[in-house]
Every structure is written in C-alpha cells, then in structure tokens.
N, C-alpha and C. Protein backbone atom coordinates (compact mmCIF):
# COMPACT_ATOMS: atom_id res chain seq x y z
N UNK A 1 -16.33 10.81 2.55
CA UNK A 1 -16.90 10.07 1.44
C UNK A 1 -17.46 8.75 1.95
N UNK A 2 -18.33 8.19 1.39
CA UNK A 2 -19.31 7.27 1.62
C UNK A 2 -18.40 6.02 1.07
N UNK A 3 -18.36 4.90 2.16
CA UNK A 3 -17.84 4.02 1.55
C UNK A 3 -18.99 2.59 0.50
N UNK A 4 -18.56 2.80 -0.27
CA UNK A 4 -19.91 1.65 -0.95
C UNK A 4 -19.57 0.39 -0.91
N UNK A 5 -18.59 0.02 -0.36
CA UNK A 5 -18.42 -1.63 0.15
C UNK A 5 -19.33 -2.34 1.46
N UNK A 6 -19.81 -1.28 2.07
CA UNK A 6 -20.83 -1.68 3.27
C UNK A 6 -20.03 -2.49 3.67
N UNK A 7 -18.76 -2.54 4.09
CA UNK A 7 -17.46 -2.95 5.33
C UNK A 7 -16.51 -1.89 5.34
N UNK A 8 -15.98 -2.23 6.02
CA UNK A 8 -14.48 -1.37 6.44
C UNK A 8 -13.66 -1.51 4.96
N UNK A 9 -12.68 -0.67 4.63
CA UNK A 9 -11.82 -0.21 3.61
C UNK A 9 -11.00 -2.01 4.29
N UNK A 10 -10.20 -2.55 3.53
CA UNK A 10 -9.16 -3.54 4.49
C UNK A 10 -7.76 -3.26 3.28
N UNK A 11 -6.86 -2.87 4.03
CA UNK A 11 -5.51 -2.72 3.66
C UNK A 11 -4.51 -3.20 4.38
N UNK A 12 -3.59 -3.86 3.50
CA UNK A 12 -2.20 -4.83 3.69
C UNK A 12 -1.36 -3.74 4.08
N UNK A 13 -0.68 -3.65 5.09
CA UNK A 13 0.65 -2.78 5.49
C UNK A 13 1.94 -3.66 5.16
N UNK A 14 3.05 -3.64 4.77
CA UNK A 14 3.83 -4.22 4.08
C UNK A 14 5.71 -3.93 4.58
N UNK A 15 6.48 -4.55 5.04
CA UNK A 15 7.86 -3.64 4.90
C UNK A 15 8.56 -5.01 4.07
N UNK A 16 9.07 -4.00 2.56
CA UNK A 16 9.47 -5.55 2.19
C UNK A 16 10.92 -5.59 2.13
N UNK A 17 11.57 -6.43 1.81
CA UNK A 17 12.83 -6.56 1.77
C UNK A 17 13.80 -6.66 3.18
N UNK A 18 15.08 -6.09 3.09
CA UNK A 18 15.91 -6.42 4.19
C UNK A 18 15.64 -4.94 5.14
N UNK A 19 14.92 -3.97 4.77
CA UNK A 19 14.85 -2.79 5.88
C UNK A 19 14.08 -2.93 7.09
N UNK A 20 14.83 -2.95 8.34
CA UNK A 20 14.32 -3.47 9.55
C UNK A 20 13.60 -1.98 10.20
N UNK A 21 13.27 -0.90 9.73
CA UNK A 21 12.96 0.14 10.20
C UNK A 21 11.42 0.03 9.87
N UNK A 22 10.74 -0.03 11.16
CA UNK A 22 8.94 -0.24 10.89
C UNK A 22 8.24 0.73 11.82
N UNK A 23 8.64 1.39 11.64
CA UNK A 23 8.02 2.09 13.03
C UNK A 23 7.06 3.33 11.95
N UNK A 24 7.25 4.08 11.37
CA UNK A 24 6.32 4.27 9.98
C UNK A 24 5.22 3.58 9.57
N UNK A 25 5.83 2.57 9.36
CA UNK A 25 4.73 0.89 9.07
C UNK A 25 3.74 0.89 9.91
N UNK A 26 4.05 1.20 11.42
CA UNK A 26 3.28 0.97 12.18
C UNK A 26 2.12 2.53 13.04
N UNK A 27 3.23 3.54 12.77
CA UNK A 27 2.23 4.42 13.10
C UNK A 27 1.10 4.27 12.29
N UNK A 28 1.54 4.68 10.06
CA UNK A 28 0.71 4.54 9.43
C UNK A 28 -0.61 3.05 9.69
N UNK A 29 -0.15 2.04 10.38
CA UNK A 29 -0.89 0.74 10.53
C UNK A 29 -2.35 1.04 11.38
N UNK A 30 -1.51 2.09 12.89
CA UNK A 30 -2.72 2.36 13.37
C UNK A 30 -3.65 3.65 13.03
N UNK A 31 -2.74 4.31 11.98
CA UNK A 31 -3.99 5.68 11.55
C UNK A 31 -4.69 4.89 11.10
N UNK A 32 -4.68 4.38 9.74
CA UNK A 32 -5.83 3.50 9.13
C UNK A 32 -6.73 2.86 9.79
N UNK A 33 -6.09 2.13 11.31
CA UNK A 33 -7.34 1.54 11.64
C UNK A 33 -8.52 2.77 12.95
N UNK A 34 -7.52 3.63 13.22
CA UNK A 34 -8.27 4.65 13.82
C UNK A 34 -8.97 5.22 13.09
N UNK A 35 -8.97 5.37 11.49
CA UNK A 35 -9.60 6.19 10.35
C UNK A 35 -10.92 5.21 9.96
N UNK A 36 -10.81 3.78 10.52
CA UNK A 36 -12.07 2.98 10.68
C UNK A 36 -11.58 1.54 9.66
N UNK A 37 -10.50 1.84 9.13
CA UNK A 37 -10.20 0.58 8.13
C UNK A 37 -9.62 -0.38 9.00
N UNK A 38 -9.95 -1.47 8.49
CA UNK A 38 -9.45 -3.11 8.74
C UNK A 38 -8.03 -2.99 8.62
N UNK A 39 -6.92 -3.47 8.76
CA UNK A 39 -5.46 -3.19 8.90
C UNK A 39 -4.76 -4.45 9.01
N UNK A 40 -4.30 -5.34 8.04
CA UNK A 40 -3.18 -6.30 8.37
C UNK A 40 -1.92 -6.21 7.56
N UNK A 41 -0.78 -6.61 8.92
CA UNK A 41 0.51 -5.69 9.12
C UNK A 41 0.95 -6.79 8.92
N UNK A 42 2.13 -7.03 7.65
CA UNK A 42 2.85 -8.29 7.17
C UNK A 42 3.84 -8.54 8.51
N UNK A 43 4.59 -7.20 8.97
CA UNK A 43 6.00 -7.43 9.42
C UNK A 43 7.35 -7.13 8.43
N UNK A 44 8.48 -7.70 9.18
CA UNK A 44 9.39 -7.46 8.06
C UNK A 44 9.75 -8.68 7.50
N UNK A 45 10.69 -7.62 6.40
CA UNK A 45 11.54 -8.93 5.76
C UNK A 45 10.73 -9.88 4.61
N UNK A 46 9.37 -9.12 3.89
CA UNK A 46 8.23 -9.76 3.16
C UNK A 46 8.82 -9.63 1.67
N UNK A 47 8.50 -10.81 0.71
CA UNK A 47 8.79 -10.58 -0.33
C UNK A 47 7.83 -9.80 -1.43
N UNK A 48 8.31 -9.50 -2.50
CA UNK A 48 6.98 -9.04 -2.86
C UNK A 48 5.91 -10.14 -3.27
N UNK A 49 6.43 -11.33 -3.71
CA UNK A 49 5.49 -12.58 -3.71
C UNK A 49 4.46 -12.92 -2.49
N UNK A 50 5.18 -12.77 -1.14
CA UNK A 50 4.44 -12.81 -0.09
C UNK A 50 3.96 -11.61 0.17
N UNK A 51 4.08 -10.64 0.06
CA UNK A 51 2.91 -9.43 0.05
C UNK A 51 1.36 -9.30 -0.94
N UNK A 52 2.01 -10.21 -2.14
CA UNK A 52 1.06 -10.17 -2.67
C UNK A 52 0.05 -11.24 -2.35
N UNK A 53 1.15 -12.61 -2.35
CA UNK A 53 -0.62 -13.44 -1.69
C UNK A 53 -1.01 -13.21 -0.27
N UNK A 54 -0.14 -12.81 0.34
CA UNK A 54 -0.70 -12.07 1.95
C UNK A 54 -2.63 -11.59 1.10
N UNK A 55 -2.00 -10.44 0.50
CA UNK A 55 -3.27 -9.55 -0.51
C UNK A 55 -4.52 -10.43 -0.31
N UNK A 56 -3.99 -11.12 -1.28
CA UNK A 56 -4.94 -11.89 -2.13
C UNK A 56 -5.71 -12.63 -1.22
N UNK A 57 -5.13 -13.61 -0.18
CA UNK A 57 -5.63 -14.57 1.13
C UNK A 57 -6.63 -13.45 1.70
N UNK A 58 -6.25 -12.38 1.95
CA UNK A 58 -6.80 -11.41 2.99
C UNK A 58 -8.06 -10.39 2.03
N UNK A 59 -7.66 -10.46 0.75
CA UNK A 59 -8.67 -9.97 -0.33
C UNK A 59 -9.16 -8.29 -0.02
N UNK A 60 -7.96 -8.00 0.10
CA UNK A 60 -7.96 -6.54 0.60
C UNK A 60 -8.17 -5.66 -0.31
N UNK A 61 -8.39 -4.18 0.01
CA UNK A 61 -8.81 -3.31 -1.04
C UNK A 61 -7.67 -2.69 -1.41
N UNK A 62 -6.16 -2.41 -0.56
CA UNK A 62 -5.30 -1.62 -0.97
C UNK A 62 -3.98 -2.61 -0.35
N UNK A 63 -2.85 -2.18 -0.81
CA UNK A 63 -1.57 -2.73 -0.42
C UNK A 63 -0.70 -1.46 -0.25
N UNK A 64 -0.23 -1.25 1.36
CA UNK A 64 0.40 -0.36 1.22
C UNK A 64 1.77 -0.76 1.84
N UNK A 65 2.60 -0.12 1.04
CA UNK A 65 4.21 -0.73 1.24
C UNK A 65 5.07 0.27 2.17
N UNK A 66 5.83 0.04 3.32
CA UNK A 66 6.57 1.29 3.81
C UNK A 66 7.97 0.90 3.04
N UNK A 67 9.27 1.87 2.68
CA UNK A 67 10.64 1.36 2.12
C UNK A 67 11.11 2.54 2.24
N UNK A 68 12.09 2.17 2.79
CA UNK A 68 13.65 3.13 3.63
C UNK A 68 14.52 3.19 2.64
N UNK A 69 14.55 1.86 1.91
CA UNK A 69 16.17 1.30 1.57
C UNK A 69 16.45 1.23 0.79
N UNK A 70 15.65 2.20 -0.01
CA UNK A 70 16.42 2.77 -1.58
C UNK A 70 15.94 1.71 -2.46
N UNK A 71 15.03 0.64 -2.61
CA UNK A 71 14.55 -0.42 -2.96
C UNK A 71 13.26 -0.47 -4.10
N UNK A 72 12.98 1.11 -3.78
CA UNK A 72 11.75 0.93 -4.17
C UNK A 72 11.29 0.67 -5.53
N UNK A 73 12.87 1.19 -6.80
CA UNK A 73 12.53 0.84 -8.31
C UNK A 73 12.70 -0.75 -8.19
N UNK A 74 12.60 -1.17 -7.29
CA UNK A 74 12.83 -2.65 -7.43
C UNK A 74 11.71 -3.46 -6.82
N UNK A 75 11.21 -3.37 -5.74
CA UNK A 75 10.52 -3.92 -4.95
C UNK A 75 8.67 -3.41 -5.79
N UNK A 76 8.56 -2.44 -6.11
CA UNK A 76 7.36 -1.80 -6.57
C UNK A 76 6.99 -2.53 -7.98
N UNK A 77 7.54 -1.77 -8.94
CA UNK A 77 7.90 -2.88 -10.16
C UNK A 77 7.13 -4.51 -10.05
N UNK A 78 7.88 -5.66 -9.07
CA UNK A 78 7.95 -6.54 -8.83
C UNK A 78 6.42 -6.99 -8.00
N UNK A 79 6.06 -6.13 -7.32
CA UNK A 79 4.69 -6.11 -6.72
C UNK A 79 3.83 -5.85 -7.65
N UNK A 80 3.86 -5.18 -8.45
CA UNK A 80 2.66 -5.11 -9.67
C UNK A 80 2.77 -5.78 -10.47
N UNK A 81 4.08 -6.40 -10.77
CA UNK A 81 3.56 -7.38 -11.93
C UNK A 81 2.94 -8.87 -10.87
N UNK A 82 3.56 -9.10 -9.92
CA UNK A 82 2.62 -10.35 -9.58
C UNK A 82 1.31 -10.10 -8.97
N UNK A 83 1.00 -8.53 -9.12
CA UNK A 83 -0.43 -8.05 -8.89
C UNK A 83 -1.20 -8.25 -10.29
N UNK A 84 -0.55 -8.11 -11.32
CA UNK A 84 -1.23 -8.14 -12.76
C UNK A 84 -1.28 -9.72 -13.01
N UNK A 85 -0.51 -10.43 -12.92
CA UNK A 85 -0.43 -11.63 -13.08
C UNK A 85 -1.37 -12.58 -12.05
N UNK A 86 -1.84 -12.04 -10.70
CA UNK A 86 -2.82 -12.55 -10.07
C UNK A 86 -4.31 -11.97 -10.34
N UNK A 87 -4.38 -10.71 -11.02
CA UNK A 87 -5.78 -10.49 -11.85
C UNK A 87 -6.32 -9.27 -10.62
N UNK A 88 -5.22 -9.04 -9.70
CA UNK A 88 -5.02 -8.01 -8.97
C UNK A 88 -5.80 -6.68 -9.29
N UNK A 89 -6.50 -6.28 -10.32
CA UNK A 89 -6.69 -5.05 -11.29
C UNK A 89 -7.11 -3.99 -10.25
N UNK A 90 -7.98 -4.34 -9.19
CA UNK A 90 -8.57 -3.30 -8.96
C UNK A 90 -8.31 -3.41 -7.51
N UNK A 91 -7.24 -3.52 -6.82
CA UNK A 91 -6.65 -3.56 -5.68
C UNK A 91 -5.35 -1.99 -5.75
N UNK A 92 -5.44 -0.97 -5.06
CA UNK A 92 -4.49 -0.43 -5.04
C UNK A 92 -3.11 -0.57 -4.19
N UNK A 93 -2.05 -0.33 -5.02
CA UNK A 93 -0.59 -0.13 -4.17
C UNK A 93 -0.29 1.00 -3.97
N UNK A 94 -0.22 1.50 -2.93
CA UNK A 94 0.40 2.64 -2.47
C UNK A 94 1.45 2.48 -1.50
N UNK A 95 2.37 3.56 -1.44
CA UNK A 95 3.37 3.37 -0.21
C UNK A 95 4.15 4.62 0.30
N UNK A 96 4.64 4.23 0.71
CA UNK A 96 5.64 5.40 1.34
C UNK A 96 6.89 5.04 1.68
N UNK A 97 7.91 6.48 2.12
CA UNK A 97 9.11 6.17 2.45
C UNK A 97 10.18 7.28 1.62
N UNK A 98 11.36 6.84 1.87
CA UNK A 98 12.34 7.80 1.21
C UNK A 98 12.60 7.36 -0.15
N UNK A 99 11.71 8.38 -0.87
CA UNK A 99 11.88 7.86 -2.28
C UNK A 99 11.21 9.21 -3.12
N UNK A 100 13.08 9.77 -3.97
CA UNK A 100 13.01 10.46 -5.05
C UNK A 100 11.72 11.07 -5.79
N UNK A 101 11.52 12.56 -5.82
CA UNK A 101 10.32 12.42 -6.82
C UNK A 101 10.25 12.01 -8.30
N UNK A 102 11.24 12.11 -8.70
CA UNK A 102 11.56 11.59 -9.74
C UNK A 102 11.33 9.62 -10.23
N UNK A 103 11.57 9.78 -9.04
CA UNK A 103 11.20 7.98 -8.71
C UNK A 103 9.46 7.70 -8.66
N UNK A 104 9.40 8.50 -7.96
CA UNK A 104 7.80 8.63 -7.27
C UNK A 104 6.76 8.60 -9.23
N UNK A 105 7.50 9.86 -9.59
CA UNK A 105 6.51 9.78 -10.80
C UNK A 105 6.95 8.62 -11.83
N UNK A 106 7.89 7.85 -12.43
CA UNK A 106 8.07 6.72 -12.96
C UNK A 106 7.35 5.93 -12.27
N UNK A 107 7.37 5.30 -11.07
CA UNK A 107 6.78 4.45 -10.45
C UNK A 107 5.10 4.55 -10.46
N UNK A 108 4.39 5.38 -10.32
CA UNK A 108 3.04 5.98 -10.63
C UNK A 108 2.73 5.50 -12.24
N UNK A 109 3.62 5.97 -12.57
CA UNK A 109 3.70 5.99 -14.76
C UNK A 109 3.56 4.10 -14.67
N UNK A 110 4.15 3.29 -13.82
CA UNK A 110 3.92 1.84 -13.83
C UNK A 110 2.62 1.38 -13.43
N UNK A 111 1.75 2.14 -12.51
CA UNK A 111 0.20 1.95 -12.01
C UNK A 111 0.48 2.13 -10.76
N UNK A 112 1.59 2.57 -9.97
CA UNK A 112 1.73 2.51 -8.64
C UNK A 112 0.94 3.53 -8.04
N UNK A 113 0.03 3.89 -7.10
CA UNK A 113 -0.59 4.67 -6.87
C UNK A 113 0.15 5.54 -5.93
N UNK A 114 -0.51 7.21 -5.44
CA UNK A 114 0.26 8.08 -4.66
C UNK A 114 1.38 6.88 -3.84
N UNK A 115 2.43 7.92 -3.67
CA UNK A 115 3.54 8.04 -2.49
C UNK A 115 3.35 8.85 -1.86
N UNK A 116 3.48 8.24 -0.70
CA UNK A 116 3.59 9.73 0.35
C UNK A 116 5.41 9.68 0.71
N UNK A 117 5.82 10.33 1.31
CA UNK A 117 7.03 10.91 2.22
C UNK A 117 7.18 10.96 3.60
N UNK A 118 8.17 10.74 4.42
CA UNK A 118 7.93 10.57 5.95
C UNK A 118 7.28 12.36 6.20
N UNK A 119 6.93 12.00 7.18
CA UNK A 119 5.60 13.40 7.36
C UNK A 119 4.40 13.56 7.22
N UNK A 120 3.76 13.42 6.20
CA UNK A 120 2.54 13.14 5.41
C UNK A 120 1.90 13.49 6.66
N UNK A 121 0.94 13.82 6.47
CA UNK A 121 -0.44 13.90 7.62
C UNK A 121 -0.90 12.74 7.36
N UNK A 122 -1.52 11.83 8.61
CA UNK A 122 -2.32 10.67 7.89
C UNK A 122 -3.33 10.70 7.47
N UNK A 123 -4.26 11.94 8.09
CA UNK A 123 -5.40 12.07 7.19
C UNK A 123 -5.56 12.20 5.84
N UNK A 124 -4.75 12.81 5.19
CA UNK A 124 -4.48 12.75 3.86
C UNK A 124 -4.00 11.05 3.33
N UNK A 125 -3.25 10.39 3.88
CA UNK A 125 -3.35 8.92 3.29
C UNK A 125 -4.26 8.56 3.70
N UNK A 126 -4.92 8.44 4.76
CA UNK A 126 -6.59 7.87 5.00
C UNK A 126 -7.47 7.78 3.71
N UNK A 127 -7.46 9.22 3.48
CA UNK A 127 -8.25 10.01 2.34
C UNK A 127 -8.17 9.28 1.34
N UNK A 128 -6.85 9.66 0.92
CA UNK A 128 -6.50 8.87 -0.67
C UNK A 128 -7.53 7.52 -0.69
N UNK A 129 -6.68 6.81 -0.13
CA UNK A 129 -6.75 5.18 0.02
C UNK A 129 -8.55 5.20 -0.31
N UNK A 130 -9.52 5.93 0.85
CA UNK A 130 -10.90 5.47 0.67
C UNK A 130 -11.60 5.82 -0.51
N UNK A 131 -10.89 7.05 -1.04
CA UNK A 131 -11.18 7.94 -2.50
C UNK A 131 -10.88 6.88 -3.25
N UNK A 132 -9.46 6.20 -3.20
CA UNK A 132 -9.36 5.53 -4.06
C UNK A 132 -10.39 3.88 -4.52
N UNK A 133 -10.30 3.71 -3.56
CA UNK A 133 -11.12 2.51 -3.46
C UNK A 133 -12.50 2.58 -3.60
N UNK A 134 -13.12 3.17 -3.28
CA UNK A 134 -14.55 4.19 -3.63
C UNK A 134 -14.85 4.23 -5.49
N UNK A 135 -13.87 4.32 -5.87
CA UNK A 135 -13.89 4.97 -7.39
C UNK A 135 -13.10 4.07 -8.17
N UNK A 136 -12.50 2.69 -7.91
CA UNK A 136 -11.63 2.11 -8.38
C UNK A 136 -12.36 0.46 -8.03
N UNK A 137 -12.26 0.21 -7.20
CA UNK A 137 -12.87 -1.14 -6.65
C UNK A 137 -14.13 -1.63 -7.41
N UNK A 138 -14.14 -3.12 -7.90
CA UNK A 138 -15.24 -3.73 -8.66
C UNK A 138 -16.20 -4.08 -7.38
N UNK A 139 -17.22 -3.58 -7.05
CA UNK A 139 -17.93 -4.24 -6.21
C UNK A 139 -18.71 -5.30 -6.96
C-alpha cells in the first residue's frame, strides 16, 4: 500500500512500567525500521505520561507498546486517555505481549488498536500499522 504521508510511517516503540524484558521491543523495533518506518525506542521503565509526550515531541503516526507483566488493563486504558486528552485522535496504539484474548477485545472496545501475541510474523504488524495509518491519519 501506498503511503500518502510522502515520509516514512514514524512509530514510538514503548516498554512501560516495571517489565525489564525488551528484547520483543526490540526485534519488533528493527522490523519496522527494516519495513522502511522511522522507529523511536523509549526503553524501559516509561510511564504512560512519558510515552505519550515521547508521541507527541516525536509527532509520530503510531505508538506501539510491548507488556509481559500482566499490566496491560492498566497501562493501555491510561495511555489513551492521556492520548484523548492531548487531542491524540488520529495517532494509533497498538501493542503486543502476553495478554488474554479476552483482554485483547475489551481493550480494542476502548480504541486500542490490534494486539499481536509473542510470534506474530512481523510482516503482518508492518502491515497493520501502514494500513492503519494510510486510512486513519489527518494529513
């Protein structure tokens, strides 16, 4: 698909909270930028306040979160509302990690966009992400 931003896709990679496991974070960090997107990687230990103005400073098209630690009805939640509250609208969150489908679809039902699961092919999150942004993004 044709990207209509005439730049690179640019997406926030994210590990928030106390889960020190990034190595996910980081494979997914370099598919994206092998898939041709711009890529900045918070690190750990990010709040969702600092993920979000990370966002915002960096004015990215997507925010994607990795979470291990069982966190995610908490940490997700908390990222969209200070995404709604910064006027965030047309920036997507997506993420991944060990997290319930049952979780997965509540969290979606909040505006959270796909989850993936450890495994995922990355071409398929590549995909999403540029589909998404393609068809979602105010140029």
């Amino acid at each position: 698909m044709v990207n209509p931003l005439n730049r690179p896709v640019r997406v926030l990679v994210a590990k928030v909270g106390l889960d020190g496991h990034d190595r996910g974070a980081k494979v997914i960090a370099a598919a994206l930028r092998d898939a041709g997107m711009e890529v900045i990687y918070t690190g750990l230990r990010q709040t969702p306040e600092m993920v979000v103005n990370a966002a915002l400073q960096e004015d990215v098209d997507a925010i994607g979160v990795s979470i291990l630690s069982g966190a995610h009805m908490t940490v997700f939640p908390k990222i969209i509302a200070q995404m709604k509250e910064k006027g965030m609208n047309d920036v997507l969150l997506t993420g991944g990690g060990i997290i319930p489908d049952a979780d997965m679809e509540a969290l979606q039902e909040m505006g959270v966009g796909k989850l993936f699961p450890p495994g995922t092919n990355t071409k398929d999150i590549s995909e999403y992400i540029t589909h998404w942004v393609a068809a979602h993004r105010n140029f």
